[in-house]
Protein backbone atom coordinates (compact mmCIF):
# COMPACT_ATOMS: atom_id res chain seq x y z
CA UNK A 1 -1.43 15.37 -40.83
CA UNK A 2 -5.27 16.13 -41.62
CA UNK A 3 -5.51 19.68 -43.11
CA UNK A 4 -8.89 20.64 -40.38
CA UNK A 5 -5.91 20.36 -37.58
CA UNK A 6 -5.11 23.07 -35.14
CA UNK A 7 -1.81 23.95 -33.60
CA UNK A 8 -1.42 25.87 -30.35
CA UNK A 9 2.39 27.26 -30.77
CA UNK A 10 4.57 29.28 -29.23
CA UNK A 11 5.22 33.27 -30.00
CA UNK A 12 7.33 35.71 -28.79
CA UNK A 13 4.61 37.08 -26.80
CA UNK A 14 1.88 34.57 -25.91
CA UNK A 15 0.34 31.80 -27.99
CA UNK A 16 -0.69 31.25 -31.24
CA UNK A 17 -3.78 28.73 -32.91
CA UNK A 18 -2.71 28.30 -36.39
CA UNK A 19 -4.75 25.65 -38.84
CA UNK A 20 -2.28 22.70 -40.17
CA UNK A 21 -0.34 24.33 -43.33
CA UNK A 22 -1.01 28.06 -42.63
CA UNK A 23 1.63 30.31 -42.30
CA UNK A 24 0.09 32.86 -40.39
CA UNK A 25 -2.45 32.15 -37.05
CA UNK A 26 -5.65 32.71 -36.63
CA UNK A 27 -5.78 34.19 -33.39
CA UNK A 28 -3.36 35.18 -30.71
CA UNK A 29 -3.20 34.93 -26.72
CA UNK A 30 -1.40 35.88 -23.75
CA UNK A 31 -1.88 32.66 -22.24
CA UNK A 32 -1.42 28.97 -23.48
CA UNK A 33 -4.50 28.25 -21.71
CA UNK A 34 -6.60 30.47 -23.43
CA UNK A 35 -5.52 29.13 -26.57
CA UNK A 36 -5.98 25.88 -26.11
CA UNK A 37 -9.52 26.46 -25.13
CA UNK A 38 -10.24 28.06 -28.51
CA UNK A 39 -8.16 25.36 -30.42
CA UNK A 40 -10.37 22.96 -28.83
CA UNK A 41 -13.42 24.47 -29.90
CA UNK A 42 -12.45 24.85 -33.24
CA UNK A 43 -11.12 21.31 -33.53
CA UNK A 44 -14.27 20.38 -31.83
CA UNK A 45 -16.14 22.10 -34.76
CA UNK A 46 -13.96 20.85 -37.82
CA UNK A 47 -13.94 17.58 -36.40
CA UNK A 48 -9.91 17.61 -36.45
CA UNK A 49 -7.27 16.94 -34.36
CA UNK A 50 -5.99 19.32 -31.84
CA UNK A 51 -2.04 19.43 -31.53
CA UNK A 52 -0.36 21.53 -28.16
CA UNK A 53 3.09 22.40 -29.01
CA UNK A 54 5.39 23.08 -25.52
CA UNK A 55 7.82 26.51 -25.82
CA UNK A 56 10.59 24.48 -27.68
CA UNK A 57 8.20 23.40 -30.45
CA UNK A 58 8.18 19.70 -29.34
CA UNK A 59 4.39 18.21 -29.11
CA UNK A 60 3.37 18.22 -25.64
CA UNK A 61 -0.60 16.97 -26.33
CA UNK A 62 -2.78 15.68 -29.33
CA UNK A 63 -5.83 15.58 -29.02
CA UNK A 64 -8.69 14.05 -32.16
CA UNK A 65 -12.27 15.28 -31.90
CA UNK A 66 -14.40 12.97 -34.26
CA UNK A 67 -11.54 11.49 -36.64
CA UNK A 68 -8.59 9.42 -35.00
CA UNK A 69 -5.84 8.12 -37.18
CA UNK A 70 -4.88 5.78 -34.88
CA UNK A 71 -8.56 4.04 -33.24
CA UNK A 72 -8.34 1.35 -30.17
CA UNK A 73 -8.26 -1.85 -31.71
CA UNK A 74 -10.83 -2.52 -28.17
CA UNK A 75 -13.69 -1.39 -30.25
CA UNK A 76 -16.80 -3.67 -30.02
């Protein structure tokens, strides 16, 4: 994983965005929604990737804003 990654994980009460390899999160919310939206901008920003974990901690959504470790081989 790229370190400028973002992580929108579960809490016990809401949603977190922590950065790839921090232990604690850089902002909290009551609704996954709401932190996706902000994980998005700051992936967006970083030019990073922008995992969405589901309430079980399995990946649900990744999402790469400017660097993809995996590019379409379609590329002309």
């Amino acid at each position: 994983m790229i370190k400028n990654s973002r992580h929108v994980v579960p809490r016990q009460e809401g949603w977190a965005v922590k950065k790839s390899g921090a232990s604690r999160a850089s902002k909290v919310f009551d609704t996954q929604e709401d932190a996706i939206k902000y994980g998005r901008s700051q992936a967006k920003k970083e030019s990073g990737v922008l995992y969405v974990h589901r309430r079980d901690g399995t990946i649900l959504n990744r999402d790469s804003y400017g660097y993809d470790t995996n590019p379409p081989n379609d590329r002309k």
